[in-house]
Every structure is written in C-alpha cells, then in structure tokens.
N, C-alpha and C. Protein backbone atom coordinates (compact mmCIF):
# COMPACT_ATOMS: atom_id res chain seq x y z
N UNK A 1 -33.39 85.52 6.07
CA UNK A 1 -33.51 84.26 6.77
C UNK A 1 -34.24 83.25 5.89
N UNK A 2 -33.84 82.09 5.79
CA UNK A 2 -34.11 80.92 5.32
C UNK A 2 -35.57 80.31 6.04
N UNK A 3 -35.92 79.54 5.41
CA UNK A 3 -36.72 78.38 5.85
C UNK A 3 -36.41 77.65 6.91
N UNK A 4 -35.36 77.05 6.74
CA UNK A 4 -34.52 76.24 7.76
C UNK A 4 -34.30 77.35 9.05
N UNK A 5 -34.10 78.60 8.87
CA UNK A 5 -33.79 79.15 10.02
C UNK A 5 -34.83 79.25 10.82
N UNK A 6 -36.15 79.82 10.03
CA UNK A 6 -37.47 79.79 10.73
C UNK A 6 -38.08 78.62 10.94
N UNK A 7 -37.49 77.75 11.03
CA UNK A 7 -38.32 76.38 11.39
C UNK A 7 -37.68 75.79 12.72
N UNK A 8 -36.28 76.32 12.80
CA UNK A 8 -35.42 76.32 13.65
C UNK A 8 -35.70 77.24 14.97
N UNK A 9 -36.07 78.09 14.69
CA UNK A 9 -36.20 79.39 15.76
C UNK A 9 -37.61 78.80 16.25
N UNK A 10 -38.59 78.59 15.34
CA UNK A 10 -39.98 77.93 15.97
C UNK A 10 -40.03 76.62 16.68
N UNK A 11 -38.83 75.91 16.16
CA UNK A 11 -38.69 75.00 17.22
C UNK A 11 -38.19 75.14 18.53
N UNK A 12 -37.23 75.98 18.55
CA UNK A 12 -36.71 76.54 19.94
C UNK A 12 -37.83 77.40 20.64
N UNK A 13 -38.40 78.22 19.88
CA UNK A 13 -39.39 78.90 20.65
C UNK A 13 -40.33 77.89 21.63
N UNK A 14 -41.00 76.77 20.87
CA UNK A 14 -41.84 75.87 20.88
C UNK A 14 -41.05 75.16 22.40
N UNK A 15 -40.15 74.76 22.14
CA UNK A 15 -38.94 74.35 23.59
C UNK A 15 -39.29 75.21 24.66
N UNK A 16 -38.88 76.46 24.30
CA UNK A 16 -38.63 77.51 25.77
C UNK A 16 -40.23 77.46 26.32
N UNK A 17 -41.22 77.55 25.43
CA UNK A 17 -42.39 77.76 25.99
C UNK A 17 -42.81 76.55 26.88
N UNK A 18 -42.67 75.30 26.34
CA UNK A 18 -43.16 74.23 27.07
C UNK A 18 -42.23 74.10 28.16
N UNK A 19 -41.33 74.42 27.81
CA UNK A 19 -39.96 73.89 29.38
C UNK A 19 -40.28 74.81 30.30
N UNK A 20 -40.66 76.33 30.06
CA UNK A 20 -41.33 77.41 31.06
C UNK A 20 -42.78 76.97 31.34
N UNK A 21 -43.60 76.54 30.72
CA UNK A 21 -44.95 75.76 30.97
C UNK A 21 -44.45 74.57 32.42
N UNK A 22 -43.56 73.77 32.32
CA UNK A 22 -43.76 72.80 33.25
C UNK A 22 -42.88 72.80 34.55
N UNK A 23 -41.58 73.87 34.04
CA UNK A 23 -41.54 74.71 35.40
C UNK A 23 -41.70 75.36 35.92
N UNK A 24 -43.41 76.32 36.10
CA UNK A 24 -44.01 76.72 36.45
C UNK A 24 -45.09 75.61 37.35
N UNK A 25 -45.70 74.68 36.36
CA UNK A 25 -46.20 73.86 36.78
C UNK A 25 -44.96 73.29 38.20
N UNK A 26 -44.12 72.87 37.99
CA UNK A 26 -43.22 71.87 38.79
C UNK A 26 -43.11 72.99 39.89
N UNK A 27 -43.21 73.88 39.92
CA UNK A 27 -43.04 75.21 41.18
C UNK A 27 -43.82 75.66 42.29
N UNK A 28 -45.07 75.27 41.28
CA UNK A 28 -46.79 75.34 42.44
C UNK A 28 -46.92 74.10 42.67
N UNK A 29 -46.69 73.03 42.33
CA UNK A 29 -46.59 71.31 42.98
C UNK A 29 -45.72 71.67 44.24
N UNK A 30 -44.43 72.27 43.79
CA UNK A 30 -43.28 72.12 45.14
C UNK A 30 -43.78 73.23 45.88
N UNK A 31 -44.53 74.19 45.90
CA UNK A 31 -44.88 75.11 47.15
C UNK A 31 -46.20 74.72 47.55
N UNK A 32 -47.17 73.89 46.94
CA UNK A 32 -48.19 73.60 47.55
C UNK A 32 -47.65 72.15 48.67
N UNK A 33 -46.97 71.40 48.31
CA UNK A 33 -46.03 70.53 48.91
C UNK A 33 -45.52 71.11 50.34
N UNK A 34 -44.80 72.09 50.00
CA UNK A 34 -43.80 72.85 51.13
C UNK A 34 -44.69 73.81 52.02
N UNK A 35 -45.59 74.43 51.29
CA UNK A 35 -46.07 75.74 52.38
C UNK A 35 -47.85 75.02 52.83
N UNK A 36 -48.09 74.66 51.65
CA UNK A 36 -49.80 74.49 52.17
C UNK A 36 -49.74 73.19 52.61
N UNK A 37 -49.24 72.05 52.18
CA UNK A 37 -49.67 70.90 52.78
C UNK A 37 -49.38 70.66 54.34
N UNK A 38 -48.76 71.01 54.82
CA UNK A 38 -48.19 71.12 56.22
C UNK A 38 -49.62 71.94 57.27
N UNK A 39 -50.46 72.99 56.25
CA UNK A 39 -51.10 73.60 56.85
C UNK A 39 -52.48 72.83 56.71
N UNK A 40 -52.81 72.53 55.78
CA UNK A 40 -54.12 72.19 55.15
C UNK A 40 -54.44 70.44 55.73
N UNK A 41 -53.04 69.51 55.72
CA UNK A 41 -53.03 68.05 56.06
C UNK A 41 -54.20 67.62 57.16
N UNK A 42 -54.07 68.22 58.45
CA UNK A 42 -54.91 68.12 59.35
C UNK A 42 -56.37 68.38 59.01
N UNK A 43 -56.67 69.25 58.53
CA UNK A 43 -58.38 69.67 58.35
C UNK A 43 -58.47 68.61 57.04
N UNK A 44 -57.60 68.33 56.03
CA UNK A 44 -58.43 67.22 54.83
C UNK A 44 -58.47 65.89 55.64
N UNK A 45 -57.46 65.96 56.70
CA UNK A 45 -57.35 63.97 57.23
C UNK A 45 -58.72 63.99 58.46
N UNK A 46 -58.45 65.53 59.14
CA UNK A 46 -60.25 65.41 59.56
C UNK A 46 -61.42 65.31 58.69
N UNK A 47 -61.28 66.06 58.23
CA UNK A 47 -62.71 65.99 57.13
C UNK A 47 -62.96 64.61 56.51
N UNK A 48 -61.90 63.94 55.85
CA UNK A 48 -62.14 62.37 55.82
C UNK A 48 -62.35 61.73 56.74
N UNK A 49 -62.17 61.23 58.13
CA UNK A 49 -62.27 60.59 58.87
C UNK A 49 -63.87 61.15 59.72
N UNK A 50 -64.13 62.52 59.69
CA UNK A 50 -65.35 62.79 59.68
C UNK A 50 -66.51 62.40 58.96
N UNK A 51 -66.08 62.70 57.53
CA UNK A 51 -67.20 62.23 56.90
C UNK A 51 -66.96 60.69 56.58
N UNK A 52 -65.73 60.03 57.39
CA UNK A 52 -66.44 58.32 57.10
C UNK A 52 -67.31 58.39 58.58
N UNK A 53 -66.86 58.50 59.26
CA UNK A 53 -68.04 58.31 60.68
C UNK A 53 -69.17 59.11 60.69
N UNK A 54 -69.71 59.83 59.70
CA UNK A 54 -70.93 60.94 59.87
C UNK A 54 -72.14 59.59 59.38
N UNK A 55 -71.95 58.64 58.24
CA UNK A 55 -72.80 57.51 57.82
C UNK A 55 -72.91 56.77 59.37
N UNK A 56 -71.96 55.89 59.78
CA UNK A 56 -72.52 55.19 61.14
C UNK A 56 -73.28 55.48 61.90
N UNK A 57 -72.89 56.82 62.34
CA UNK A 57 -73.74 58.04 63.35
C UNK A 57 -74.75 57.84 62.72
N UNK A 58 -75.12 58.47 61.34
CA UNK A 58 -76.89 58.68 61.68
C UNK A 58 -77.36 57.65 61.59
N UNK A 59 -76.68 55.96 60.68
CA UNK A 59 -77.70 55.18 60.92
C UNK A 59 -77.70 54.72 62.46
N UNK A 60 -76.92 54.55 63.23
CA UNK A 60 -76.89 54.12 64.56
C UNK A 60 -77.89 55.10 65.36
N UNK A 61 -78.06 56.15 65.22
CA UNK A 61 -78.90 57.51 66.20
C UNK A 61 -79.86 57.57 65.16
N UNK A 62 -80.45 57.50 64.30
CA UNK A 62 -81.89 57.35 64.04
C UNK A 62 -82.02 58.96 63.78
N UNK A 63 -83.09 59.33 64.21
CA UNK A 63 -83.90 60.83 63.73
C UNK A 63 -83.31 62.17 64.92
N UNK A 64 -82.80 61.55 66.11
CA UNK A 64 -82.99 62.64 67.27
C UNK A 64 -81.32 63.40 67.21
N UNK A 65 -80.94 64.44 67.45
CA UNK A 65 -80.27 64.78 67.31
C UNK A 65 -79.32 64.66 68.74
N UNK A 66 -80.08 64.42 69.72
CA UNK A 66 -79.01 64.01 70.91
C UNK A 66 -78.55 63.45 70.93
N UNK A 67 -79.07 62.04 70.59
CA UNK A 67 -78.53 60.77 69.71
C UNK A 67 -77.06 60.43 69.22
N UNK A 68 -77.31 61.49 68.39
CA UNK A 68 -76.64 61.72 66.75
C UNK A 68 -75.67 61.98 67.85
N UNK A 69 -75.34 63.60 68.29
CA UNK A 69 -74.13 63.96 68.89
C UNK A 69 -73.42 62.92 70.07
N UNK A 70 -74.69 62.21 70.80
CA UNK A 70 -73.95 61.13 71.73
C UNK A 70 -73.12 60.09 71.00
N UNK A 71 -73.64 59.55 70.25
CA UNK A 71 -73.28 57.92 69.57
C UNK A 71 -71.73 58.78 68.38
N UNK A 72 -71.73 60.16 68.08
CA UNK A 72 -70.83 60.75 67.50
C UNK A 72 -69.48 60.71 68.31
N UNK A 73 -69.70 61.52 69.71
CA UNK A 73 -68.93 61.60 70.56
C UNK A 73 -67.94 59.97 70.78
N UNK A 74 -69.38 59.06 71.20
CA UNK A 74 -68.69 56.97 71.18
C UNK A 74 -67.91 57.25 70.23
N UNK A 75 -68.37 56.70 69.15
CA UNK A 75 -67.97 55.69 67.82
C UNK A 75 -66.57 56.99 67.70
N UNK A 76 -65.99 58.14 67.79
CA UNK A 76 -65.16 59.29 67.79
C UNK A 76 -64.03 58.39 68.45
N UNK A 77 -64.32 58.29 69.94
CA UNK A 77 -63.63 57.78 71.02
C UNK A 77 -63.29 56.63 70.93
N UNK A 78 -63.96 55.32 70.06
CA UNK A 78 -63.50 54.04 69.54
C UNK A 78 -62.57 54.26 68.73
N UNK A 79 -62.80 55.01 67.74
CA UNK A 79 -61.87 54.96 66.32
C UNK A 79 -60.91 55.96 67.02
N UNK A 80 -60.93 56.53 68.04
CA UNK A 80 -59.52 57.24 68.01
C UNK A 80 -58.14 56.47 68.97
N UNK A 81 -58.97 55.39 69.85
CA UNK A 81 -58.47 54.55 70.66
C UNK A 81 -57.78 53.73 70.09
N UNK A 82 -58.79 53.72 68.75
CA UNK A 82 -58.23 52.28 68.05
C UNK A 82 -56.89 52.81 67.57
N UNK A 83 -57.17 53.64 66.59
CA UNK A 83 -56.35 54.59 65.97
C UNK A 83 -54.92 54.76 67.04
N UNK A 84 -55.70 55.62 67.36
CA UNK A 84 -54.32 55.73 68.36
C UNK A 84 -53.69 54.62 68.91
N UNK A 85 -54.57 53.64 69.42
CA UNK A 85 -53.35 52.26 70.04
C UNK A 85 -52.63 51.94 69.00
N UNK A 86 -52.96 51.41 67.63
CA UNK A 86 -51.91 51.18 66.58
C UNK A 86 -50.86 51.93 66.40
N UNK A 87 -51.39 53.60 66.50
CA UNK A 87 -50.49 54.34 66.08
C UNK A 87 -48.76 54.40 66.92
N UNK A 88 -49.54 53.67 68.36
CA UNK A 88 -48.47 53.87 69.47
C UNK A 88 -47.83 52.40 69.30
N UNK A 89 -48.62 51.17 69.15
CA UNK A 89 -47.69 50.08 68.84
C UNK A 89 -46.73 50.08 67.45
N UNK A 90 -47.12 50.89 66.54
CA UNK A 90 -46.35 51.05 65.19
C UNK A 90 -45.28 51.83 65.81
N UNK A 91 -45.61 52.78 66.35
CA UNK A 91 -44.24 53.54 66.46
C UNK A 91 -43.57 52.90 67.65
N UNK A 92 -43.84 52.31 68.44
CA UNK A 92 -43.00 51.35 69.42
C UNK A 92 -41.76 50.58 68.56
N UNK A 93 -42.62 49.89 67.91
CA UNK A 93 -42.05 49.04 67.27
C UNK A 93 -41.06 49.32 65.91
N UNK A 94 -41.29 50.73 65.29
CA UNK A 94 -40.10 50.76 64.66
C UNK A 94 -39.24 52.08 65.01
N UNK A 95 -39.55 52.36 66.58
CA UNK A 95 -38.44 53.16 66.93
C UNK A 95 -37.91 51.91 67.71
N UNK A 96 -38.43 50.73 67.51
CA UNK A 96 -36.95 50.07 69.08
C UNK A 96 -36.37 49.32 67.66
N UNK A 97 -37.48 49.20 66.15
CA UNK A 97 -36.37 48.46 65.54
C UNK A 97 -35.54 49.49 64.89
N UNK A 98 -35.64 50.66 64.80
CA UNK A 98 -34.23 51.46 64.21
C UNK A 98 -33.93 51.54 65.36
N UNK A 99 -33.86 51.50 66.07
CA UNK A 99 -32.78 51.80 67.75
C UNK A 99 -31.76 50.57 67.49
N UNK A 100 -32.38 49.60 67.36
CA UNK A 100 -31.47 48.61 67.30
C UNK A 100 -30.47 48.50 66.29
N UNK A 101 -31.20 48.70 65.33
CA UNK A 101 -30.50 48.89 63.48
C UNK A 101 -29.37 49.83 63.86
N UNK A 102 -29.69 50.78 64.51
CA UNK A 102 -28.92 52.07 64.66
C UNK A 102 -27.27 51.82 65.91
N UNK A 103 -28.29 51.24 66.84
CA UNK A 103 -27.04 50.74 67.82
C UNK A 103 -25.94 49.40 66.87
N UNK A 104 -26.27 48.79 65.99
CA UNK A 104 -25.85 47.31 65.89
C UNK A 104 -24.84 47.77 64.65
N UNK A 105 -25.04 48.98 63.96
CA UNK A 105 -24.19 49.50 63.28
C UNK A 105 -22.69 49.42 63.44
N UNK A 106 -21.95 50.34 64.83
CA UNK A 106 -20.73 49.81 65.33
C UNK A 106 -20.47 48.65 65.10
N UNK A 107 -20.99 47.83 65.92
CA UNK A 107 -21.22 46.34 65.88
C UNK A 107 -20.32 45.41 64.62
N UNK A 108 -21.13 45.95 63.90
CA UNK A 108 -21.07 45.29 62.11
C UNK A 108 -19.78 46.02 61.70
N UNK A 109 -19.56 47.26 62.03
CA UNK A 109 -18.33 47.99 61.20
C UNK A 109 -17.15 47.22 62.02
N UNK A 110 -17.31 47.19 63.26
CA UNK A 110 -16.44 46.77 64.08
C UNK A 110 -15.73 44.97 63.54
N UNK A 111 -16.88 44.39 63.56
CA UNK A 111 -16.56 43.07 63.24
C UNK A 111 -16.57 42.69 61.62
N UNK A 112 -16.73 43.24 60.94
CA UNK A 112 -16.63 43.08 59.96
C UNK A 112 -16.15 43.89 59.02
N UNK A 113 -16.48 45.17 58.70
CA UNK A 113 -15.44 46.03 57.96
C UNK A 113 -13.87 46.65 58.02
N UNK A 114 -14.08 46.86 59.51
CA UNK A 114 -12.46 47.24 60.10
C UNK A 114 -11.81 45.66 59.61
N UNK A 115 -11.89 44.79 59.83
CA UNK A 115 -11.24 43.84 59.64
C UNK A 115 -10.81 43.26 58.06
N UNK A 116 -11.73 43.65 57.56
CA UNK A 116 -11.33 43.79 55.88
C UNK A 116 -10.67 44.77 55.39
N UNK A 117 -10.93 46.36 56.00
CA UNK A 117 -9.65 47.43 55.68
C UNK A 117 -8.48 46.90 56.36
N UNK A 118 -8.16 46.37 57.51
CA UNK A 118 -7.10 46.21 58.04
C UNK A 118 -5.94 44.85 57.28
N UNK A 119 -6.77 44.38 56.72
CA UNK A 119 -6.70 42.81 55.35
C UNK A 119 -5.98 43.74 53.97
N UNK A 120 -6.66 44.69 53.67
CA UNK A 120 -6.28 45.73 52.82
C UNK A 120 -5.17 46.31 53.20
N UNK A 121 -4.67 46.93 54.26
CA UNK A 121 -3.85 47.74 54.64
C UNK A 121 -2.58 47.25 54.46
N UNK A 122 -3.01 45.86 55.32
CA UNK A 122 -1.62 45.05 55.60
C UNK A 122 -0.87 44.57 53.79
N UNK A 123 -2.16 44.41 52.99
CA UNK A 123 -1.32 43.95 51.66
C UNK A 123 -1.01 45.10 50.97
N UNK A 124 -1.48 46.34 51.40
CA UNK A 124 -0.80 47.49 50.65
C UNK A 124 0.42 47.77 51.19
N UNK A 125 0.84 47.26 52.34
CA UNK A 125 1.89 47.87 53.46
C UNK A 125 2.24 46.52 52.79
N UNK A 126 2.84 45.53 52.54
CA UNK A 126 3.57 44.37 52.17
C UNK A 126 4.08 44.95 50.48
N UNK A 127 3.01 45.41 50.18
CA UNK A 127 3.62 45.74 48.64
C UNK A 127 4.73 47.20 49.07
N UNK A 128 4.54 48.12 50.09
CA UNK A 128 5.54 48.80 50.32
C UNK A 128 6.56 48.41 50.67
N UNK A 129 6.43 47.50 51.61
CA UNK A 129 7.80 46.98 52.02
C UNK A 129 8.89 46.58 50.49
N UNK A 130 8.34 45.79 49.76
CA UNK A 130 9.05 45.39 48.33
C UNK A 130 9.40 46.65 47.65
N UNK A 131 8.97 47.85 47.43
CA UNK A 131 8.84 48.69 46.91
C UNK A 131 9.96 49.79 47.53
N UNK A 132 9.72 50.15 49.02
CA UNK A 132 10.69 51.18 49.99
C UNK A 132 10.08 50.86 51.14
N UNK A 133 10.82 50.02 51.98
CA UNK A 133 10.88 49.98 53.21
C UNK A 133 10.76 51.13 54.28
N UNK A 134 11.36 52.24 53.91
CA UNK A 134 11.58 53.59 54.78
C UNK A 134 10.04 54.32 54.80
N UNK A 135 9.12 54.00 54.06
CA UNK A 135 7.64 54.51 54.00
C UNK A 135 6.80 53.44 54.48
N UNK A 136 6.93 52.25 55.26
CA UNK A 136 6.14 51.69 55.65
C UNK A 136 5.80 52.62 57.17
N UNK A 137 6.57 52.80 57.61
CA UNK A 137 6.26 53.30 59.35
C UNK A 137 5.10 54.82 58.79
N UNK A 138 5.37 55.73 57.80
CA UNK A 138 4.42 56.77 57.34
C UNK A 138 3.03 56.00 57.18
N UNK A 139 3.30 55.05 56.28
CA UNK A 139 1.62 54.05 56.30
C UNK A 139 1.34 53.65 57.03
N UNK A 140 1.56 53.09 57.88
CA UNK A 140 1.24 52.46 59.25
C UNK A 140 0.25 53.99 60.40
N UNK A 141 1.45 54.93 60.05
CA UNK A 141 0.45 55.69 61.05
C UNK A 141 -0.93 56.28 60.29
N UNK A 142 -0.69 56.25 58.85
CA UNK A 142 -1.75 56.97 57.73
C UNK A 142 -2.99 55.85 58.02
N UNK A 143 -2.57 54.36 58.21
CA UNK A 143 -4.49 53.55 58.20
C UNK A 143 -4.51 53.73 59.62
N UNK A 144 -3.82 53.69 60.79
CA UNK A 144 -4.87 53.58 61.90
C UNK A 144 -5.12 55.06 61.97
N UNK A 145 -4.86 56.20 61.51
CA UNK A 145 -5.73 57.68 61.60
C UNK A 145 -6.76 57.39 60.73
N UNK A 146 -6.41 56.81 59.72
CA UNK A 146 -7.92 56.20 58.66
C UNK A 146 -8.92 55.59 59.28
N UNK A 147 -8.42 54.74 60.22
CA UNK A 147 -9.41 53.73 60.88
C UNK A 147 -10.01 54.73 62.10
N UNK A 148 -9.02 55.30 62.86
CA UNK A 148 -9.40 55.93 64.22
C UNK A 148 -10.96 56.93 63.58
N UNK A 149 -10.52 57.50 62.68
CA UNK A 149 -11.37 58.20 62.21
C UNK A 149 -12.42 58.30 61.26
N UNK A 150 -12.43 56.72 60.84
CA UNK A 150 -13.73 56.15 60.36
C UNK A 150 -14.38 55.70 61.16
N UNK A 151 -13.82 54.88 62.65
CA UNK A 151 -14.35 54.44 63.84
C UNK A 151 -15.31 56.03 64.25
N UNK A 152 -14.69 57.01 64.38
CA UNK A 152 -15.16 57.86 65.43
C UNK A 152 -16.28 58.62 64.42
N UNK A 153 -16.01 58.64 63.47
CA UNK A 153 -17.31 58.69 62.14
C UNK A 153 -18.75 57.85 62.19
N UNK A 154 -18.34 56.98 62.20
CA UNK A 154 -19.54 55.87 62.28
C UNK A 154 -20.51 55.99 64.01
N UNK A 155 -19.83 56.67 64.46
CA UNK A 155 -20.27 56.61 66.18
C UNK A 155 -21.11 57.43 66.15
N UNK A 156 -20.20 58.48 65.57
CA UNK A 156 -21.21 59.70 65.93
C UNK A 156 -22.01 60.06 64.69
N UNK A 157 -22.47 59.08 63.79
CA UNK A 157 -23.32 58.76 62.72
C UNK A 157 -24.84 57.97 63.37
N UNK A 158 -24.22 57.25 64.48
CA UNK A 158 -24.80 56.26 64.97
C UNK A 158 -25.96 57.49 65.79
N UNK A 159 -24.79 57.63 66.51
CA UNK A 159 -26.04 58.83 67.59
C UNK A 159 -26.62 59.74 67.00
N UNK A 160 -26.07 60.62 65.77
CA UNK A 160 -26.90 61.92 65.16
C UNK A 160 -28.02 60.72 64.99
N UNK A 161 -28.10 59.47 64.09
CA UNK A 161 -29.16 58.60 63.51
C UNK A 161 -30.17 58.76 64.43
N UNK A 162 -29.56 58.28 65.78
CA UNK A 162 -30.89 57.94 66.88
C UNK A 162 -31.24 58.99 67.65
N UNK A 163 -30.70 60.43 67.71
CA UNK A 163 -31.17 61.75 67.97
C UNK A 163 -32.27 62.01 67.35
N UNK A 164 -32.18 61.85 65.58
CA UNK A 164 -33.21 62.16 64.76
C UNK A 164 -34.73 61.11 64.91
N UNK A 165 -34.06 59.88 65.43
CA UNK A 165 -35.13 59.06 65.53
C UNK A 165 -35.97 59.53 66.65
N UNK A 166 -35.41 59.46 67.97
CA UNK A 166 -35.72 60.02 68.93
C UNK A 166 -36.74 61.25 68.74
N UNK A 167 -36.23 62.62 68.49
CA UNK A 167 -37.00 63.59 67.94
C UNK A 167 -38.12 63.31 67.32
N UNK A 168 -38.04 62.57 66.29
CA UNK A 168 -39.66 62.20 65.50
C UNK A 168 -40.23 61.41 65.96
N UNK A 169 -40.00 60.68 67.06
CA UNK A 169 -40.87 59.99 67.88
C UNK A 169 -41.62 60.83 68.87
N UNK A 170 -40.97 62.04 69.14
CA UNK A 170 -41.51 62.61 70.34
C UNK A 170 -42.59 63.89 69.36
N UNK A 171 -42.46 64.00 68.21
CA UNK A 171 -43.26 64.86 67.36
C UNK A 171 -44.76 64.08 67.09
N UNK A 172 -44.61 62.97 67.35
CA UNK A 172 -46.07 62.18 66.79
C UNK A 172 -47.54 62.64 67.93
N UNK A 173 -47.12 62.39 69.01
CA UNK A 173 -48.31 62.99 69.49
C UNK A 173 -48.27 63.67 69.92
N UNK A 174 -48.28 64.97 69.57
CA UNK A 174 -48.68 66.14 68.86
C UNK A 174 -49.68 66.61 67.48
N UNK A 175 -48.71 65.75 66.80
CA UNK A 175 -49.39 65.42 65.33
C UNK A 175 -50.98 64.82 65.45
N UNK A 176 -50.91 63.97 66.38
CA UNK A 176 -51.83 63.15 66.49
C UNK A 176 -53.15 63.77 67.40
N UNK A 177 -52.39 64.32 68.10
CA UNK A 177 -53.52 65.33 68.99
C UNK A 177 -54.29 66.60 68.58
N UNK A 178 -53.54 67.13 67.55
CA UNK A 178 -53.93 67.98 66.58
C UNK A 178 -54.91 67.60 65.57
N UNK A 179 -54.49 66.31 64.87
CA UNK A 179 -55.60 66.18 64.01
C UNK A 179 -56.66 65.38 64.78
N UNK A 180 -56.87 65.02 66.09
CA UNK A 180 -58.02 64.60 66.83
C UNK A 180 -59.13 65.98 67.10
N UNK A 181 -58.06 66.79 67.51
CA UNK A 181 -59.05 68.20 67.93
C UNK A 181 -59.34 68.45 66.64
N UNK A 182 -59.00 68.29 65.61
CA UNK A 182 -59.58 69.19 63.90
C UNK A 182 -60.73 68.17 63.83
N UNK A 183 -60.34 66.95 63.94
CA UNK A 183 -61.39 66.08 63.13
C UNK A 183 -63.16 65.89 64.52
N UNK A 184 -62.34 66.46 65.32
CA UNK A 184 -64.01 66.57 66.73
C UNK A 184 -64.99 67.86 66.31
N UNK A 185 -63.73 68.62 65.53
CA UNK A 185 -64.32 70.13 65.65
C UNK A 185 -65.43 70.22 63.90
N UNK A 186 -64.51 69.41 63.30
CA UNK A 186 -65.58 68.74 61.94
C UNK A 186 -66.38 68.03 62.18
N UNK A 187 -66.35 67.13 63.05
CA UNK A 187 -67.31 66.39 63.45
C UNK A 187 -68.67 66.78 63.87
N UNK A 188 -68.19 67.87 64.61
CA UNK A 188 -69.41 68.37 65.57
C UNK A 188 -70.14 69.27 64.35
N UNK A 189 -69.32 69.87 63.68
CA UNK A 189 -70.09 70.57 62.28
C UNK A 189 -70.99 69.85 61.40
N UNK A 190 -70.66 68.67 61.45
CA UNK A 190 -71.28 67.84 60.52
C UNK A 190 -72.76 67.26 61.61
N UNK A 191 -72.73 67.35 62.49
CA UNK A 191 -73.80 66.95 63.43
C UNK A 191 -75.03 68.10 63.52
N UNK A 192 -74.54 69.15 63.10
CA UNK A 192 -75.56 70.25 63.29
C UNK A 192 -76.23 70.96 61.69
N UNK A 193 -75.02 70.22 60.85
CA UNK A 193 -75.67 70.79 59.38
C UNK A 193 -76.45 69.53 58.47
N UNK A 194 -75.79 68.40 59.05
CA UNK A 194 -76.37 67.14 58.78
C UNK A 194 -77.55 66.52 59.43
C-alpha cells in the first residue's frame, strides 16, 4: 500500500468516526426529546415558576413561616388565575380562529379553485374536440370524477383538520392542571427548606 492509499483509508476512517460521533449524539437529543421531555416538562416548568415566586414570598412574609406559606398559597392563586385566564383567552381565540380558517376552506376551493380547474378542463376538452371528437364524452366524465373527488377530499380534510383541533383543545387543561399540582407541590418544598 501506497501513501495515497493510507491517507485515503485515514480519511475515511476519520469520516466514519465523526459521522458515528454525531449520530449518536443526534439519537440521545431525539430520545431525550421523545421519552424524557414529555416526563420531566412539568416538574422543570414547576420548578421555574416556583422558584420565580419563592423571592416575592419571602420578601412579602418577612421572618414567620405562616406568613411565608399563606402569602405563598395568594401570590400561587394570582399567578395561576392570571396564567390561566390568558391561557383560556389564547386558546379561545385560536381555536375559533382555526375553526374558521378550517370551515372557510370549502368556501375558497369552492369559489375559487373549482372554477379555475373547470377554465382548465373546458380548454383541454376544446383542444380534444380539434384533435377526436369521439373522446370528449370519456373527458367530460374523467374532470367531474376529478372534481367530485377533490370536492369530497377537501371536506373531509376540513373535518379530520377540526377533529385534531378540537382534540388539542380539550388536552390543555389537563396539561395545565398537572403542571399547577407539580408547581404547588414545589412550592410547598421550597417553603419548608427555604
């Protein structure tokens, strides 16, 4: 073996190692992603929201610890009100605006796209006629099964859309109730070690 060969082979080696280096790396990103973050999300978004309200608490409650846990319990019940009312006007507001987006779809295909395939159709069916007359009646039935069945496509595109919307609207509080009980249950930890 040459020079050139061994400089060659060390470069490929040098390849396989780093390309196995970062998809390894790229593998524990995508399972800490997939398996732990789903588990872990709630206790880090408590623990932050705990330890921003653990500063207010003690300066507001002073030295006594009844204090501390009362004015913990308030200022808890403000920020989760608050919290939560946004959380419920945000999602109001962009489940009625994809509801709408979602319903107005037909709408738009209806008035505006069908009417441009059907613009299409007719000048492809005019160039048949010049071409063989005896295959226009075959085209004719070939775009409205095209159309019937881009119509009945788009419909039931429409509803899977707002099924899924639906669904993740009804998943939020849950979500939300969950990380209230994590972040009370940190809370209260932080009141007795703090």
């Amino acid at each position: 073996m040459g020079d050139q060969d061994v400089l060659k082979m060390q470069q490929r080696k040098d390849f396989l190692i780093k390309f196995c280096y970062w998809a390894v790396i790229a593998v524990c990103i995508y399972a800490v992603f997939k398996y732990l973050l789903p588990v872990l999300f709630p206790f880090v978004l408590a623990y932050g929201i705990a330890y921003i309200l653990a500063k207010p608490v003690r300066r507001i409650a002073g030295e006594s610890r009844w204090k501390r846990a009362f004015f913990s319990i308030l200022l808890s019940a403000v920020f989760f009100i608050t919290v939560g009312g946004l959380a419920v006007w945000l999602g109001v507001w962009l489940f009625s605006g994809a509801k709408q987006i979602i319903a107005f779809l037909p709408t738009v295909f209806q008035d505006f796209v069908f009417p441009f395939l059907e613009d299409g159709f007719a000048w492809i069916e005019g160039l048949f006629i010049l071409a063989d007359p005896s295959g226009v009646e075959l085209l004719e039935g070939s775009f409205e099964n095209i159309l019937t069945a881009l119509s009945s496509g788009i419909i039931s595109l429409s509803n899977a859309a707002l099924s899924v919307v639906a669904g993740a609207a009804t998943k939020i509080p849950g979500v939300f109730m969950r990380t209230v009980i994590t972040i009370q249950k940190i809370e209260i930890y932080f009141n007795f070690i703090g």
